[in-house]
C-alpha atoms as a PDB file:
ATOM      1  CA  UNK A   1     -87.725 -16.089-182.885  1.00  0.00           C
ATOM      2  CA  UNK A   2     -86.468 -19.409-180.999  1.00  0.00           C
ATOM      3  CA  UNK A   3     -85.447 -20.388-184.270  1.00  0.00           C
ATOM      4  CA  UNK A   4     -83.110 -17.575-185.271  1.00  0.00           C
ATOM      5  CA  UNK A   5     -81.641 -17.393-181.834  1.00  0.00           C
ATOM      6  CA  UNK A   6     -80.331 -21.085-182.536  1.00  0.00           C
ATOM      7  CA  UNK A   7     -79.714 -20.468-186.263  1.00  0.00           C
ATOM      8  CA  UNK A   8     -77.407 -17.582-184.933  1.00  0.00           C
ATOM      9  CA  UNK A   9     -75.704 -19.137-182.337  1.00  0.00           C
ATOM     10  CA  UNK A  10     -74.913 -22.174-184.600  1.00  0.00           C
ATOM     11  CA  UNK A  11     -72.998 -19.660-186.985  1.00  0.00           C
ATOM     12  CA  UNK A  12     -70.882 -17.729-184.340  1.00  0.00           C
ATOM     13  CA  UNK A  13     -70.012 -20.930-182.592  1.00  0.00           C
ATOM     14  CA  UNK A  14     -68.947 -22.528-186.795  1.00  0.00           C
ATOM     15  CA  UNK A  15     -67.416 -18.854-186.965  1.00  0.00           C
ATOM     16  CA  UNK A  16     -65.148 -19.212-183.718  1.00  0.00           C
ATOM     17  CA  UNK A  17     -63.953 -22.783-184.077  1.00  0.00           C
ATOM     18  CA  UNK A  18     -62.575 -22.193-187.926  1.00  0.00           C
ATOM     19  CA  UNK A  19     -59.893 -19.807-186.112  1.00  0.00           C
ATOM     20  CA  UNK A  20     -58.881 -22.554-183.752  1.00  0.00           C
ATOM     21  CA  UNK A  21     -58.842 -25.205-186.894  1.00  0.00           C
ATOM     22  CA  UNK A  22     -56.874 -22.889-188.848  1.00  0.00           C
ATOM     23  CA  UNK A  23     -54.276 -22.430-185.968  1.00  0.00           C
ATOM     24  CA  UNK A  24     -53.902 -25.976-185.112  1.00  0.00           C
ATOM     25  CA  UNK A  25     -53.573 -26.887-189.127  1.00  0.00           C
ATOM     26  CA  UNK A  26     -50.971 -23.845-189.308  1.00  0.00           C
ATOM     27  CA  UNK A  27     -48.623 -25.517-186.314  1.00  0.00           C
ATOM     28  CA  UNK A  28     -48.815 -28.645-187.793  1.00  0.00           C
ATOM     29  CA  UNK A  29     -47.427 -27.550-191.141  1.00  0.00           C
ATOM     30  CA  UNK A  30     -44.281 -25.901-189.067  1.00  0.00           C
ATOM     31  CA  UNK A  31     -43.732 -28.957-187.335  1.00  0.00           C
ATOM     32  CA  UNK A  32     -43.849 -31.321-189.936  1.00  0.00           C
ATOM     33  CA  UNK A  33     -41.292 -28.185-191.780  1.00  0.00           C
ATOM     34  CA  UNK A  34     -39.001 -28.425-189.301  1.00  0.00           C
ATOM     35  CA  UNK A  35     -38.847 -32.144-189.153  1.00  0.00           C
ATOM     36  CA  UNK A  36     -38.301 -32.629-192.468  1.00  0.00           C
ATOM     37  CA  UNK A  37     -35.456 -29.769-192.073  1.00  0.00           C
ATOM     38  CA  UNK A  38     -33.799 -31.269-189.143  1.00  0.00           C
ATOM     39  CA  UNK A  39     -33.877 -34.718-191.069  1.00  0.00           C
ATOM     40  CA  UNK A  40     -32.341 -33.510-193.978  1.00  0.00           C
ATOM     41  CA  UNK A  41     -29.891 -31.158-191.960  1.00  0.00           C
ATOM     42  CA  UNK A  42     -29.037 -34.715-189.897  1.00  0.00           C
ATOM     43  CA  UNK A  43     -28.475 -36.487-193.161  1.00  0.00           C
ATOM     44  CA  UNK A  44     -25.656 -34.142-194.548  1.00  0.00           C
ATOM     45  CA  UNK A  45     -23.876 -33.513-191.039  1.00  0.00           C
ATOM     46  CA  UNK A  46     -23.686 -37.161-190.139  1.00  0.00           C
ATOM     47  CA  UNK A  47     -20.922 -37.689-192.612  1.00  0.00           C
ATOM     48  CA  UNK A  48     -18.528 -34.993-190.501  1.00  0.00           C
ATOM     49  CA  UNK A  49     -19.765 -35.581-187.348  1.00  0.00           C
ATOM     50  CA  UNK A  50     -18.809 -39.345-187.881  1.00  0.00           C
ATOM     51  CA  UNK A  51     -15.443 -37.641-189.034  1.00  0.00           C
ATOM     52  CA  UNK A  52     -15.162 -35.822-186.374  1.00  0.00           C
ATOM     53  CA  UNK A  53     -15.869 -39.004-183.634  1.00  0.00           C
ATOM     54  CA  UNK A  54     -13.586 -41.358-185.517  1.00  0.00           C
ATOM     55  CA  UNK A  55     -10.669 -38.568-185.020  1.00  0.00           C
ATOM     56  CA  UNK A  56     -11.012 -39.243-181.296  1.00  0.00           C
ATOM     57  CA  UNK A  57     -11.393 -42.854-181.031  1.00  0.00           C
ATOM     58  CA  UNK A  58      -8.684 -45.639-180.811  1.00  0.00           C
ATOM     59  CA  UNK A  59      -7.575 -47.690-182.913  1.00  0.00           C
ATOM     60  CA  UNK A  60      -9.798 -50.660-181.336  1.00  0.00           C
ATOM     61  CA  UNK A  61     -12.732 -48.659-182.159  1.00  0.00           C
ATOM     62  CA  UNK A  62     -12.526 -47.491-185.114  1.00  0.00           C
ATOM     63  CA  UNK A  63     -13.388 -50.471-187.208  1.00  0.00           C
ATOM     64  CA  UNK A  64     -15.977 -52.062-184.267  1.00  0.00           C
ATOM     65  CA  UNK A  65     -18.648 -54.418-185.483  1.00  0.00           C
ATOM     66  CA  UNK A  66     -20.958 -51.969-183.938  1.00  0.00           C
ATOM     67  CA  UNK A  67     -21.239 -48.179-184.728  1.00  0.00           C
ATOM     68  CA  UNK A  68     -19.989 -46.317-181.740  1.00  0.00           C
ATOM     69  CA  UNK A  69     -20.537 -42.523-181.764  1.00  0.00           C
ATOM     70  CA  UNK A  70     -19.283 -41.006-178.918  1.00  0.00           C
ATOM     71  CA  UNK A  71     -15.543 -42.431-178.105  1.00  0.00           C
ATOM     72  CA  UNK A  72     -14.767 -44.045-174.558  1.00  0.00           C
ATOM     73  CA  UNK A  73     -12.340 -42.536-173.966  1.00  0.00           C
ATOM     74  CA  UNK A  74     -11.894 -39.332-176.610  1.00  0.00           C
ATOM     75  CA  UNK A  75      -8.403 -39.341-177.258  1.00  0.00           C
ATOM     76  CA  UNK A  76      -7.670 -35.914-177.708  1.00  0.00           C
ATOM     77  CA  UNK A  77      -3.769 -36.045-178.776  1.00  0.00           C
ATOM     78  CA  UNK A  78      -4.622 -37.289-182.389  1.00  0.00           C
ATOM     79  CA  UNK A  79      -4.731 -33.798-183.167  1.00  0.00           C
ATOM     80  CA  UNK A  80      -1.142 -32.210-182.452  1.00  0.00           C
ATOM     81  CA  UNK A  81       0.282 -35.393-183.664  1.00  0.00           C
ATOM     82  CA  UNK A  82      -1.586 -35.160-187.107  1.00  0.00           C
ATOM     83  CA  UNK A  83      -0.410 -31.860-187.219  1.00  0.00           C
ATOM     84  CA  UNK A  84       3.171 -32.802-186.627  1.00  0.00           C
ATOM     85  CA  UNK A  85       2.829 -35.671-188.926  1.00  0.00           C
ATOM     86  CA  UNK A  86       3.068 -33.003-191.770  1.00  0.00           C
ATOM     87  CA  UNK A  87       3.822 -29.572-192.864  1.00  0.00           C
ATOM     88  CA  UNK A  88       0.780 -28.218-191.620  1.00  0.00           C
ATOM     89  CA  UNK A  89       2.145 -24.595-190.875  1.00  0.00           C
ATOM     90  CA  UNK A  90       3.874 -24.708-193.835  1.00  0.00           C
ATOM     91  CA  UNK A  91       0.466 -25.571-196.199  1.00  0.00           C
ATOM     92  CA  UNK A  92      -1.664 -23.735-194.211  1.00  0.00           C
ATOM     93  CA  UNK A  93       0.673 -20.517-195.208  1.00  0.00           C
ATOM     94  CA  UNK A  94       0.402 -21.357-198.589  1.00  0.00           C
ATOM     95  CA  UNK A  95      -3.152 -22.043-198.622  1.00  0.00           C
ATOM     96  CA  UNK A  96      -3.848 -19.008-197.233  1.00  0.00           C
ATOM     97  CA  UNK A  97      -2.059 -16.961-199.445  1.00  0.00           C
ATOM     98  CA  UNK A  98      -3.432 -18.459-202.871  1.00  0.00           C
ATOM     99  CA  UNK A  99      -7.377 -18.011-200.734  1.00  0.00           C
ATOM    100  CA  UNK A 100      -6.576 -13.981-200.053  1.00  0.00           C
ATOM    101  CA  UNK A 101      -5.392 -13.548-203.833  1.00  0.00           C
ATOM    102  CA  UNK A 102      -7.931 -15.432-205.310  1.00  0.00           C
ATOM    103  CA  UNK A 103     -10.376 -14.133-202.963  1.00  0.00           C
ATOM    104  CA  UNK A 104      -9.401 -10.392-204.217  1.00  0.00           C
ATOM    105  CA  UNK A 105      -8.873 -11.190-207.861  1.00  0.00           C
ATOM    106  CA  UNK A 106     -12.493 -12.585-208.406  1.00  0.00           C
ATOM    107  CA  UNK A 107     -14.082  -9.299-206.370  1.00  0.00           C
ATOM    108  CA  UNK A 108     -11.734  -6.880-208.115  1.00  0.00           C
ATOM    109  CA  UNK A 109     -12.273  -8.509-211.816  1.00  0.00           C
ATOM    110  CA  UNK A 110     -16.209  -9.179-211.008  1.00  0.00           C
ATOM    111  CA  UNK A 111     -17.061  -5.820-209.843  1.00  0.00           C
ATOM    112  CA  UNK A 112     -15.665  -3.686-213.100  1.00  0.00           C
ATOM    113  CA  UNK A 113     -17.392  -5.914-215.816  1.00  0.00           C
ATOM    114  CA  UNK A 114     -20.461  -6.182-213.329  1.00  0.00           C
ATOM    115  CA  UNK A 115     -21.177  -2.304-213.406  1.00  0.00           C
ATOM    116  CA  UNK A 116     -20.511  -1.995-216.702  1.00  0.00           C
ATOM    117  CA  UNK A 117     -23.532  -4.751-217.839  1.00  0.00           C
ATOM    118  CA  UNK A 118     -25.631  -2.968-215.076  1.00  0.00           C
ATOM    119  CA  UNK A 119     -25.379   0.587-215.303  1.00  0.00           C
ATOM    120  CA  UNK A 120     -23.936   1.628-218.029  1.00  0.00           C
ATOM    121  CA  UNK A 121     -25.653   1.649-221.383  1.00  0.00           C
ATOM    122  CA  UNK A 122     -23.779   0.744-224.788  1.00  0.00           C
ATOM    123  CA  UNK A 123     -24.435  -0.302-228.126  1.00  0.00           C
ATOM    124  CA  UNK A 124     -23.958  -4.552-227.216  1.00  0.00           C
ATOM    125  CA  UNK A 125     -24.231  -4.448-224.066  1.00  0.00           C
ATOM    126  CA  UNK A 126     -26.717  -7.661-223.855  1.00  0.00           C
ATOM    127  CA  UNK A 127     -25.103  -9.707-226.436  1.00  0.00           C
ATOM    128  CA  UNK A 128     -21.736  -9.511-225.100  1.00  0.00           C
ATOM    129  CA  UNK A 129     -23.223 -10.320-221.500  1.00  0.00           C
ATOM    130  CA  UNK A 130     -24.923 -13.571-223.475  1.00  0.00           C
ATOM    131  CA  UNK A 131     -21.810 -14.432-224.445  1.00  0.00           C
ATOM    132  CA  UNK A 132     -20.466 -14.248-221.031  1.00  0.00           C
ATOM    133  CA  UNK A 133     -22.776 -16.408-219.543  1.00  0.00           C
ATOM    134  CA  UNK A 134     -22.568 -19.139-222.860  1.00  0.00           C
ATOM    135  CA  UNK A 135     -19.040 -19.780-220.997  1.00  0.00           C
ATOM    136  CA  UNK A 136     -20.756 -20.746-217.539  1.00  0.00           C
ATOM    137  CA  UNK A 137     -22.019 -23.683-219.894  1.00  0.00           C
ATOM    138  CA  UNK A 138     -18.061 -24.972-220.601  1.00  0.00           C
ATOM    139  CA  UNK A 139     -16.644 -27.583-218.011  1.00  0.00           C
ATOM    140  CA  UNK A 140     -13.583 -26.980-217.285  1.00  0.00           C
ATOM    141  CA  UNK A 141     -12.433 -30.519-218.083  1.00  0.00           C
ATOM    142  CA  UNK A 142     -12.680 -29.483-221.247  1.00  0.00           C
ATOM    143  CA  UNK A 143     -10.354 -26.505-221.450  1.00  0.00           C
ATOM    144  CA  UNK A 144      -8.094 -27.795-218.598  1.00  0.00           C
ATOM    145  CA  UNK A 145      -5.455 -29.048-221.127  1.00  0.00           C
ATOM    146  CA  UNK A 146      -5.139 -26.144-223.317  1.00  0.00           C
ATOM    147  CA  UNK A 147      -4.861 -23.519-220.452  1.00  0.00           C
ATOM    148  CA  UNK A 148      -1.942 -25.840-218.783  1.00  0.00           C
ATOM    149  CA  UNK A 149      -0.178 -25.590-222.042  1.00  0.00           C
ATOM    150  CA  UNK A 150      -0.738 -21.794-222.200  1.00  0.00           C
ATOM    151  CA  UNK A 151       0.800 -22.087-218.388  1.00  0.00           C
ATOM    152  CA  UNK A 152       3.786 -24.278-219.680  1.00  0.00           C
ATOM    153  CA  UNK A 153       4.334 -22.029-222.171  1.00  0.00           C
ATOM    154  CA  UNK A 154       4.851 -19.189-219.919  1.00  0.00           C
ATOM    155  CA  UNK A 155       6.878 -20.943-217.708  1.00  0.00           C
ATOM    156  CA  UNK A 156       4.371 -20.898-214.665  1.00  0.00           C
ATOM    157  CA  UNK A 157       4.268 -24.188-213.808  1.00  0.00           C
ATOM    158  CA  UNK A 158       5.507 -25.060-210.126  1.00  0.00           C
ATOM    159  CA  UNK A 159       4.638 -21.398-209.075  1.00  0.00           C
ATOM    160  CA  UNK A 160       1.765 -20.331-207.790  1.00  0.00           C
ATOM    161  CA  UNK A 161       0.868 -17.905-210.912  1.00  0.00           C
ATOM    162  CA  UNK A 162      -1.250 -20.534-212.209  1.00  0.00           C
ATOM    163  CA  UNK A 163      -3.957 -20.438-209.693  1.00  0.00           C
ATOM    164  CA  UNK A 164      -3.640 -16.691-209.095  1.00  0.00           C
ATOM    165  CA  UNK A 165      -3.690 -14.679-211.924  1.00  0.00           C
ATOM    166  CA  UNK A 166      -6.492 -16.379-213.291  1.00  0.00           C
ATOM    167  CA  UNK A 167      -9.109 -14.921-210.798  1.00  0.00           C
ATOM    168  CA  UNK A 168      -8.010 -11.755-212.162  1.00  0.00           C
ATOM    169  CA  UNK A 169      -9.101 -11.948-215.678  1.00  0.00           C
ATOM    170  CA  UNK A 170     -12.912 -12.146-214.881  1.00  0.00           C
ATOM    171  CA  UNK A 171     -15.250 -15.169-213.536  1.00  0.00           C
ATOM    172  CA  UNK A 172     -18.966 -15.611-215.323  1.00  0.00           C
ATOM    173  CA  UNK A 173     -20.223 -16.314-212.230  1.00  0.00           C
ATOM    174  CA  UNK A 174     -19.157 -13.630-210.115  1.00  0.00           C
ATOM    175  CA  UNK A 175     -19.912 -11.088-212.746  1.00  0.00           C
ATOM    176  CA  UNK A 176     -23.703 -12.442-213.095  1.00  0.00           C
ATOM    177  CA  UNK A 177     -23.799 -12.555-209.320  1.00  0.00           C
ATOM    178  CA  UNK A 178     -22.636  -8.790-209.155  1.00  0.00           C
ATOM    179  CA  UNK A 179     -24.717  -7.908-211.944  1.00  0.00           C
ATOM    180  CA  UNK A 180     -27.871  -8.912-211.048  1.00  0.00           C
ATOM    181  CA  UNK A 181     -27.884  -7.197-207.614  1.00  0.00           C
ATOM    182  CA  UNK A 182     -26.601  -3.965-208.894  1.00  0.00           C
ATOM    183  CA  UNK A 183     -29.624  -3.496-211.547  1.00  0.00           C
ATOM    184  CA  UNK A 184     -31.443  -3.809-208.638  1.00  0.00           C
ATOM    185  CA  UNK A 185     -29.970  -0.458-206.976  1.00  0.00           C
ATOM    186  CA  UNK A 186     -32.105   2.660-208.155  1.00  0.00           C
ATOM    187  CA  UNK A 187     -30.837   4.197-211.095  1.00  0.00           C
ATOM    188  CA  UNK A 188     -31.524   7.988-209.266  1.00  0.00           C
ATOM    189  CA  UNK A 189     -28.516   7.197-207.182  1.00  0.00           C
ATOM    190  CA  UNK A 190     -26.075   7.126-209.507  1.00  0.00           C
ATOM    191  CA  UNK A 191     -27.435   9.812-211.901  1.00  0.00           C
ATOM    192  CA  UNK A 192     -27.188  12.097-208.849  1.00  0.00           C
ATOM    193  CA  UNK A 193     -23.770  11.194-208.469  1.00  0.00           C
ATOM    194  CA  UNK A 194     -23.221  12.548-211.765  1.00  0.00           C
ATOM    195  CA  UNK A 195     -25.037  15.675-211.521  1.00  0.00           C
ATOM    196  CA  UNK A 196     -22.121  16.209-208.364  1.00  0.00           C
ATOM    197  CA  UNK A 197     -19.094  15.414-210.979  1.00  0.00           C
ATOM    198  CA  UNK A 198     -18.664  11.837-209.833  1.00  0.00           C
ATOM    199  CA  UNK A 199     -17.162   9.672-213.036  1.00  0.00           C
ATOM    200  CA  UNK A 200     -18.166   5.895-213.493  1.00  0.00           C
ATOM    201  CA  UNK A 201     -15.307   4.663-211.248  1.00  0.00           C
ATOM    202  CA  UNK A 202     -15.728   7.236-208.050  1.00  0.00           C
ATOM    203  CA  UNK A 203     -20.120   5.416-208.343  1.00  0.00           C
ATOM    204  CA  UNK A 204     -19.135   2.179-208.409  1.00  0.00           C
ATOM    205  CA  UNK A 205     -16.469   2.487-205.252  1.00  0.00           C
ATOM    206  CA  UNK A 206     -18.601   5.416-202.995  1.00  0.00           C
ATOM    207  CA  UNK A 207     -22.214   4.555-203.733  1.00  0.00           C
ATOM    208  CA  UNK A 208     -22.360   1.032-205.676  1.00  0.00           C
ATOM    209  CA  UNK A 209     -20.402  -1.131-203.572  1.00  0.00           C
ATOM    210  CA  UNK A 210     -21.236  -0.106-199.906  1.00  0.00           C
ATOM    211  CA  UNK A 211     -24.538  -0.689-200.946  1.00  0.00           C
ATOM    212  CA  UNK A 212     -23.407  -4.293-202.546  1.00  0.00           C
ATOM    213  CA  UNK A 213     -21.781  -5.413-199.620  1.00  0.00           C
ATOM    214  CA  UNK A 214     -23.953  -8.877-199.035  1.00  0.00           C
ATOM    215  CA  UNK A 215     -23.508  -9.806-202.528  1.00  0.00           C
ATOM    216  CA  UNK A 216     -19.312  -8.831-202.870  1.00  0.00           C
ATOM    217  CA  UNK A 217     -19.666 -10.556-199.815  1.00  0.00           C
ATOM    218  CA  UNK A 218     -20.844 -13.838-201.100  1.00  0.00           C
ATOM    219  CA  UNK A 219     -18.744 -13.522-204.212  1.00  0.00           C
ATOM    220  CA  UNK A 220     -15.670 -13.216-201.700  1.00  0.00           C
ATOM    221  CA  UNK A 221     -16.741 -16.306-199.874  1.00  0.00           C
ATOM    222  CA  UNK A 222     -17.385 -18.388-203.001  1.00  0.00           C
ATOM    223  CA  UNK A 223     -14.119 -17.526-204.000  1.00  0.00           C
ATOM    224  CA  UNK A 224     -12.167 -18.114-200.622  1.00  0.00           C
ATOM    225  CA  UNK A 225     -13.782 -21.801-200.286  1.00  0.00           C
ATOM    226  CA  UNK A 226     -13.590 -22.579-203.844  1.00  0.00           C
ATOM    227  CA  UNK A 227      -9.693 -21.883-203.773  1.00  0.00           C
ATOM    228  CA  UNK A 228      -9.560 -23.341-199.696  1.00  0.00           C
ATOM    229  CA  UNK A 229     -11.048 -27.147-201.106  1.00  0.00           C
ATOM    230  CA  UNK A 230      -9.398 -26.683-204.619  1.00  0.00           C
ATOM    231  CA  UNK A 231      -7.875 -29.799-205.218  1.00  0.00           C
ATOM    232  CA  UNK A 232      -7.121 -30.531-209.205  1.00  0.00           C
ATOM    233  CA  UNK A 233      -5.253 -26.966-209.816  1.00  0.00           C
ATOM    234  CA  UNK A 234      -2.834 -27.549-207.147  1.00  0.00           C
ATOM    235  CA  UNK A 235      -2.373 -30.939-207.905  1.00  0.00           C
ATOM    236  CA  UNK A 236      -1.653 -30.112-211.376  1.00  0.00           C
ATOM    237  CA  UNK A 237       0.625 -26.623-211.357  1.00  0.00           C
ATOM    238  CA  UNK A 238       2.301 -27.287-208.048  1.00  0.00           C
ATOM    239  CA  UNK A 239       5.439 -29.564-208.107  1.00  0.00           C
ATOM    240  CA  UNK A 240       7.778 -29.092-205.329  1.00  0.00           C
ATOM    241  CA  UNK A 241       6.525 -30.026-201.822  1.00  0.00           C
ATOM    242  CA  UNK A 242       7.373 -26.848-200.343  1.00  0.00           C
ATOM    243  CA  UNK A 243       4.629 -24.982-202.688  1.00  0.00           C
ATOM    244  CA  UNK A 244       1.759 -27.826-201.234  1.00  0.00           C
ATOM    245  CA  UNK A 245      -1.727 -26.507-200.338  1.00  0.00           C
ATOM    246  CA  UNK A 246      -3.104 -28.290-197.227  1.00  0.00           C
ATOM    247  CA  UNK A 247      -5.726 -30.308-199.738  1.00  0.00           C
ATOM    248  CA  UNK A 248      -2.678 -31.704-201.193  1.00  0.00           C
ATOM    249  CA  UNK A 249      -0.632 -32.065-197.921  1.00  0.00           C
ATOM    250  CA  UNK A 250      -3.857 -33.687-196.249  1.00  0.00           C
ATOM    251  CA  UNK A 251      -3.987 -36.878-200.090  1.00  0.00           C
ATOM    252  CA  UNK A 252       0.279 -37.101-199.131  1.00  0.00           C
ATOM    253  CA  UNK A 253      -0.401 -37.698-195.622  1.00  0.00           C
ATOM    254  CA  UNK A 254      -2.767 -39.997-196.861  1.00  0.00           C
ATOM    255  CA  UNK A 255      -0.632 -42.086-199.049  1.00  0.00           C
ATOM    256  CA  UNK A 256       2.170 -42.350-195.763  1.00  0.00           C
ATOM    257  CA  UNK A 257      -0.135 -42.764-192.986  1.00  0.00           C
ATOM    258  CA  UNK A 258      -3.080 -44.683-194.993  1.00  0.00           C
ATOM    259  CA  UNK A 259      -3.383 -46.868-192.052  1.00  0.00           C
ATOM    260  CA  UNK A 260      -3.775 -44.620-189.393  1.00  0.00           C
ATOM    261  CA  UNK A 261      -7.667 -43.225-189.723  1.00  0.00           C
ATOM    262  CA  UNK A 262      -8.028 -41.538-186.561  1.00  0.00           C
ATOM    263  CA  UNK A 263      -4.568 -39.327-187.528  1.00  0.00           C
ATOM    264  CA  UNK A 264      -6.039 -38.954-191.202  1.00  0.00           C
ATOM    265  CA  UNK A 265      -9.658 -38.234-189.955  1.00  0.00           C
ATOM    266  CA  UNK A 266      -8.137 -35.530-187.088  1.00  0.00           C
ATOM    267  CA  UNK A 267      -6.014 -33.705-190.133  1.00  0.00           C
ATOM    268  CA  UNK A 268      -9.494 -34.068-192.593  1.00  0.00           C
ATOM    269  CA  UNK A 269     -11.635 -32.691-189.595  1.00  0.00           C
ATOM    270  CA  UNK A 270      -8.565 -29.524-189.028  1.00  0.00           C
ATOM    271  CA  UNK A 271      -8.834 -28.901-192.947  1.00  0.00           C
ATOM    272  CA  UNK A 272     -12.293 -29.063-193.458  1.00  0.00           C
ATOM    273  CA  UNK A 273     -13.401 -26.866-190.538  1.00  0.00           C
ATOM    274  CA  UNK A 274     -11.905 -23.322-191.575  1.00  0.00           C
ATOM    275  CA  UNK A 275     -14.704 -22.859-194.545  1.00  0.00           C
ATOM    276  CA  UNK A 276     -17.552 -24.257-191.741  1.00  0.00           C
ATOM    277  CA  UNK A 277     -16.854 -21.605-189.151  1.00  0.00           C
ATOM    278  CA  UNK A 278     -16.313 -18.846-192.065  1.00  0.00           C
ATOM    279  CA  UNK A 279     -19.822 -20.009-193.376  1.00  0.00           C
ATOM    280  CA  UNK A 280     -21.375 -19.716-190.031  1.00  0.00           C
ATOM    281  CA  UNK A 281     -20.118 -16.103-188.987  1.00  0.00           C
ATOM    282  CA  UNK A 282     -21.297 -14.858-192.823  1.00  0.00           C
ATOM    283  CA  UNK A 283     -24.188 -16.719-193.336  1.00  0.00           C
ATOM    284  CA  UNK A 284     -26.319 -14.193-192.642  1.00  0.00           C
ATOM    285  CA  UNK A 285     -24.362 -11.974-195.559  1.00  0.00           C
ATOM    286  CA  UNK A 286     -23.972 -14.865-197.456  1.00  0.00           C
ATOM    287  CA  UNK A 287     -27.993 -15.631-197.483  1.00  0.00           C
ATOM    288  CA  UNK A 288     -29.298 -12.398-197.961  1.00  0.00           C
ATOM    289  CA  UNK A 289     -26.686 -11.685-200.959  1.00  0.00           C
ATOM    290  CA  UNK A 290     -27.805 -14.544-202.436  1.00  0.00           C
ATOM    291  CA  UNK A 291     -31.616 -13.770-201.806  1.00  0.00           C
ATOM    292  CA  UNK A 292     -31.197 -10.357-203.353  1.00  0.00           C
ATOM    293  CA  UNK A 293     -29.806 -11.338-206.771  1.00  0.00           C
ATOM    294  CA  UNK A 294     -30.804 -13.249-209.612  1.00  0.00           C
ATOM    295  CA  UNK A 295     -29.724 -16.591-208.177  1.00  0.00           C
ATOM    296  CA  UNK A 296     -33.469 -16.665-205.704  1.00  0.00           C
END
């Protein structure tokens, strides 16, 4: 009897203390998570945040023998006088208006194609979609010469045309994006729809896309910071000063105040942090539209 006693008090006290092992293993796997999180995070924000300190320093610090984060003292003017160094205004305006068309062109042309691969059943439907994403596969190095001779054909060089209109015809990306969340949206939905007299376009606008929001969402915001950094269209279709983007603006201020970093680094840190804040207020769209579709 003395025996068993001991035999089962050794197995409730091996029973409790696996808990407590299992717990203490558990926190030290989300520590060591986080670390490695917070040194990777550290690793990509280091680059701006060294941006961001050299736009505040003088001139006598800027190119110290020693690295010097925080500024003594910040010198907070650099930024209205890189401003007034250039058009700012001026870019900004146009920037913003190539963004908002681009931005509407890729949902507009994404969503159509996208709900016809996804809910609507005809006779090639798969093999055209293949072919769709086969062009995903072509950099557009290589077709950047033939479309600007399509452009200079038509006259649309030194307009804006060039890097609007194209979002309009249809990107491979933002269709396959679109697609793949709306074949995840029961099929009862939009058969129902039909049973009330709603045709193809009155689904996709009242039932398909409120539904889609996270993942037009994310196509919008691909679209507004791909055509906010966009650097190579601009500087290929856009001639006349007055017609500059602020990426462009911000590689001419370069080339007439080279030597100035803490001007060039204040203008860099103004350009760069639009698409940052944007990122931060949607990320929460952004990551579960992304989560939801095909790209997980």
């Amino acid at each position: 009897m003395t025996n068993n006693a001991e035999l089962m008090e050794e197995i409730l006290h091996v029973n409790s203390t696996r808990p407590r092992r299992k717990s203490i293993a558990n926190r030290f796997s989300v520590i060591i998570t986080y670390a490695a999180l917070i040194l990777i995070s550290a690793l990509f924000a280091a680059p701006f945040l060294w941006m961001i300190s050299t736009s505040l320093k003088p001139d006598t610090q800027v190119f110290s023998e020693t690295i010097q984060w925080i500024p003594k003292p910040p010198i907070w003017s650099h930024y209205p006088d890189a401003l007034k160094s250039f058009p700012f205004w001026l870019y900004l305006r146009n920037t913003l208006f190539i963004c908002i068309m681009t931005t509407v062109g890729t949902v507009f042309s994404a969503a159509l194609p996208a709900y016809g691969f996804s809910r609507i059943k005809w006779k090639g439907r798969d093999i055209f979609f293949t072919i769709l994403l086969t062009t995903i596969m072509l950099p557009g190095q290589v077709t950047m010469l033939p479309v600007f001779l399509i452009f200079r054909w038509l006259g649309w060089t030194g307009t804006f045309l060039p890097l609007i209109i194209p979002p309009f015809l249809g990107s491979a990306f933002s269709i396959f994006l679109l697609r793949q969340f709306f074949m995840t949206i029961p099929q009862e939905l939009s058969d129902a729809a039909r049973i009330d007299g709603c045709n193809e376009l009155s689904i996709l606008t009242r039932i398909i896309a409120p539904i889609a929001k996270p993942a037009i969402a994310t196509v919008a915001l691909f679209a507004f910071t791909g055509a906010w950094m966009d650097f190579m269209g601009p500087l290929i279709y856009l001639h006349n000063e007055d017609s500059y983007t602020l990426a462009i603006g911000l590689q001419a201020f370069l080339g007439r105040h080279g030597s100035e970093w803490s001007l060039l680094m204040a203008a860099a840190t103004v350009v760069t942090l639009p698409p940052i804040l944007i990122f931060f207020f949607a990320q929460k769209t952004f990551i579960q539209g992304i989560a939801l579709t095909g790209i997980k």
